[in-house]
C-alpha atoms as a PDB file:
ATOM      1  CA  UNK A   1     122.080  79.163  90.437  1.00  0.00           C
ATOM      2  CA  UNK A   2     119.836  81.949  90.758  1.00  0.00           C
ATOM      3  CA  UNK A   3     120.898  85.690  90.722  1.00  0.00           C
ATOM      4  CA  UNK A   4     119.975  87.242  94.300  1.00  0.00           C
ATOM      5  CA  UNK A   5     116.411  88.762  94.457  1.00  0.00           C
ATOM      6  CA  UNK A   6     117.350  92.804  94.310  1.00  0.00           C
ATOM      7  CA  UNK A   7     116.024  95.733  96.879  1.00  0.00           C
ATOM      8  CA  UNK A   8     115.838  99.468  95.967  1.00  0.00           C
ATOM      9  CA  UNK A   9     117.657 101.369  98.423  1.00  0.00           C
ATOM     10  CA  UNK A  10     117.018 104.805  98.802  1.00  0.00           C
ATOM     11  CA  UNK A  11     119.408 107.894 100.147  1.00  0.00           C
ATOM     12  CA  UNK A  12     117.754 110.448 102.348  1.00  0.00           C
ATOM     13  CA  UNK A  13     120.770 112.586 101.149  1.00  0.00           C
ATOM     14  CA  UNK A  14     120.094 111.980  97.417  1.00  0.00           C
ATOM     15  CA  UNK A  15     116.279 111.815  96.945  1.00  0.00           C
ATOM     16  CA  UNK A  16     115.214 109.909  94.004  1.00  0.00           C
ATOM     17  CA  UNK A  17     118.775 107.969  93.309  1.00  0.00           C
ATOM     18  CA  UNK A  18     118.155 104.556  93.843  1.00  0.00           C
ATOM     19  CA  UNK A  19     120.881 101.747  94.212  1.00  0.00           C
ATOM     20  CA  UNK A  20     119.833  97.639  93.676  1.00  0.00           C
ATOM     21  CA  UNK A  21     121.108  95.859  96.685  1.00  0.00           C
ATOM     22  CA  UNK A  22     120.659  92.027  97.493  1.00  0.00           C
ATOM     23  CA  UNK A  23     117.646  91.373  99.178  1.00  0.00           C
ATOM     24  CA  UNK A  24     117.674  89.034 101.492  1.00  0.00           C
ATOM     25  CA  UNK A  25     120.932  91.052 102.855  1.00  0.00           C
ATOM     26  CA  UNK A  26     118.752  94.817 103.098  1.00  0.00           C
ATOM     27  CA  UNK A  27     116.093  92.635 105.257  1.00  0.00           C
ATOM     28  CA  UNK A  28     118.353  91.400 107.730  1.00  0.00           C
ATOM     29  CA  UNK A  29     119.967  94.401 108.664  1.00  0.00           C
ATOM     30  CA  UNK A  30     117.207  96.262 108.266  1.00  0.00           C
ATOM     31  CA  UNK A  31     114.972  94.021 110.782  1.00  0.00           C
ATOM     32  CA  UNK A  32     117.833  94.298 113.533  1.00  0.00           C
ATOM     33  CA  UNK A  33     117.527  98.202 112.981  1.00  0.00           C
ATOM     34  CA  UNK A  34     113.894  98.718 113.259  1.00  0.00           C
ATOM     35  CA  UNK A  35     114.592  95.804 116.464  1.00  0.00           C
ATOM     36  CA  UNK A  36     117.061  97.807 118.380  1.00  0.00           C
ATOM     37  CA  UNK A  37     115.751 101.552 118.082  1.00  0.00           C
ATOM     38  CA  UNK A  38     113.906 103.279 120.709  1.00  0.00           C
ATOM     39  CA  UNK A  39     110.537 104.745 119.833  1.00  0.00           C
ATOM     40  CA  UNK A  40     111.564 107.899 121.297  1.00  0.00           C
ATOM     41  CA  UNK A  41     114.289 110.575 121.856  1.00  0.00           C
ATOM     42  CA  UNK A  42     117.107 110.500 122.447  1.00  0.00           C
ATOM     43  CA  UNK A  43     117.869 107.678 120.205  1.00  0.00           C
ATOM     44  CA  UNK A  44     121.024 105.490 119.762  1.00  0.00           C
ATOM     45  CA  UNK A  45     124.227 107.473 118.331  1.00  0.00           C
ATOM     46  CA  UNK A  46     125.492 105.556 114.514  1.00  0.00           C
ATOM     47  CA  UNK A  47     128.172 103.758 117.098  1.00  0.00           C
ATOM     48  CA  UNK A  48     125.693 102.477 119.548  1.00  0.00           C
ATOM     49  CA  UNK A  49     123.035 101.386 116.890  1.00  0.00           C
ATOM     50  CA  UNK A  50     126.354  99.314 114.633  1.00  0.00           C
ATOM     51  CA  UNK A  51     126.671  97.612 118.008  1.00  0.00           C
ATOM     52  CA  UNK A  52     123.406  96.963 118.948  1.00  0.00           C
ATOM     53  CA  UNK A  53     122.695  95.318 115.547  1.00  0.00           C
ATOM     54  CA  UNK A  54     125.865  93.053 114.996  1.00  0.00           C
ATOM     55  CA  UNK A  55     124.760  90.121 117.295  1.00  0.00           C
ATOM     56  CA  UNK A  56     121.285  90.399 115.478  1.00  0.00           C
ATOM     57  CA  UNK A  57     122.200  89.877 111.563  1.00  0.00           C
ATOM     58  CA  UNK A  58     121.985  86.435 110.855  1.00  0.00           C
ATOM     59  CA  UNK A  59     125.525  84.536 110.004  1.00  0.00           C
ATOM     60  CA  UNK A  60     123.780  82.686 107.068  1.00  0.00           C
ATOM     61  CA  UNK A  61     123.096  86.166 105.358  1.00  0.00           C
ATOM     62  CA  UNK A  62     126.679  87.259 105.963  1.00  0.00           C
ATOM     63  CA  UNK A  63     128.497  83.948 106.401  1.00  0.00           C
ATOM     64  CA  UNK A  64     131.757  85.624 106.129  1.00  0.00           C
ATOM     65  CA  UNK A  65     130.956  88.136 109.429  1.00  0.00           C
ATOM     66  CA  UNK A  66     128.891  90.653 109.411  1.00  0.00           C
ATOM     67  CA  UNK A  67     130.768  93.985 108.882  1.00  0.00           C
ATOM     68  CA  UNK A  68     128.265  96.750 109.800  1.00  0.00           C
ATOM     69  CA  UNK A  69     129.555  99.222 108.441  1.00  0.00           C
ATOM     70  CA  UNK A  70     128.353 100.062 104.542  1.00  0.00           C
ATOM     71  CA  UNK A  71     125.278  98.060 105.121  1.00  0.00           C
ATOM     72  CA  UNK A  72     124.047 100.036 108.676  1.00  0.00           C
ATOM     73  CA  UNK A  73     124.605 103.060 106.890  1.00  0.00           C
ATOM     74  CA  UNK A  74     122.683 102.666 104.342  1.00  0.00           C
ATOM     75  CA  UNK A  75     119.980 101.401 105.639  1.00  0.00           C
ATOM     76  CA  UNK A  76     119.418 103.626 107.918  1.00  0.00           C
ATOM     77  CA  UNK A  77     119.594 106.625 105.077  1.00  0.00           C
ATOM     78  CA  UNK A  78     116.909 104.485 103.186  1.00  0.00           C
ATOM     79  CA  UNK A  79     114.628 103.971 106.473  1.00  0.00           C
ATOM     80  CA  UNK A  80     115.439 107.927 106.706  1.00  0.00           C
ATOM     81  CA  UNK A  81     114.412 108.896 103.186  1.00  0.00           C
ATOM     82  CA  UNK A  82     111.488 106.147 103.758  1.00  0.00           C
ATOM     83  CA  UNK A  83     110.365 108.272 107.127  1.00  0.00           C
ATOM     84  CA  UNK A  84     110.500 104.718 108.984  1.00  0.00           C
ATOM     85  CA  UNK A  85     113.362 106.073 111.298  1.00  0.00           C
ATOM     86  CA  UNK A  86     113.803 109.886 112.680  1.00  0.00           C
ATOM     87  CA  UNK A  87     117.617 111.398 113.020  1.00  0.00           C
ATOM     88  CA  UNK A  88     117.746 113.848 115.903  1.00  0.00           C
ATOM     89  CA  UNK A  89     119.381 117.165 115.537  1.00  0.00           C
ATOM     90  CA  UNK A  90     122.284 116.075 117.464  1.00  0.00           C
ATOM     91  CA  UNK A  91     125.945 115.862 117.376  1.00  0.00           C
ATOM     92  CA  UNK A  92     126.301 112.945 117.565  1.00  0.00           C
ATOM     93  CA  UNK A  93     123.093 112.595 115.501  1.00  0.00           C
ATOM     94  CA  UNK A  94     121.274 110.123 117.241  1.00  0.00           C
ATOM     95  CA  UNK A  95     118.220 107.884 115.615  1.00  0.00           C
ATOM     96  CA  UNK A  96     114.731 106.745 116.601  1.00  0.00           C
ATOM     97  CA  UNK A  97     111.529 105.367 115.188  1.00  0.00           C
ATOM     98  CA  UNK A  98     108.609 107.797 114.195  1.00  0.00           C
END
């Protein structure tokens, strides 16, 4: 069997560290992300968007239930340090697209 195709994940909070995470993984919740936030302030809170993307994330990526956690937050730092998603000054912070 194959090893897993890799991504580079980025960290808005640590610029230039980059960690390998499974590919096919990194696209799925990254495509229910980029599917669920608003083009525009306000944004969605971390809570909102971790509900908004669970029905989205395909069970054959995570066929042991999706646990949004580790994975949401991360992508969203990468799609942060990326500039492909905008975190509001907030508390909560909130996100958007560009």
């Amino acid at each position: 069997m194959a090893a897993p195709e890799k991504f580079g994940m980025e960290n808005v909070n640590h610029p230039g560290r980059v960690v390998s995470v499974d590919a096919d993984k990194y696209r799925a919740v990254r495509d229910a992300v980029l599917a669920v936030l608003p083009a525009t302030a306000p944004g969605l809170t971390l809570a909102e968007l971790r509900e908004a993307i669970r029905p989205l994330v395909p069970e054959a990526v995570f066929p042991d239930g999706f646990k949004a956690g580790w994975w949401m937050m991360g992508i969203q730092l990468d799609l942060r340090a990326r500039g492909q998603v905008v975190a509001e000054d907030s508390k909560p912070m909130r996100l958007h697209l560009p």
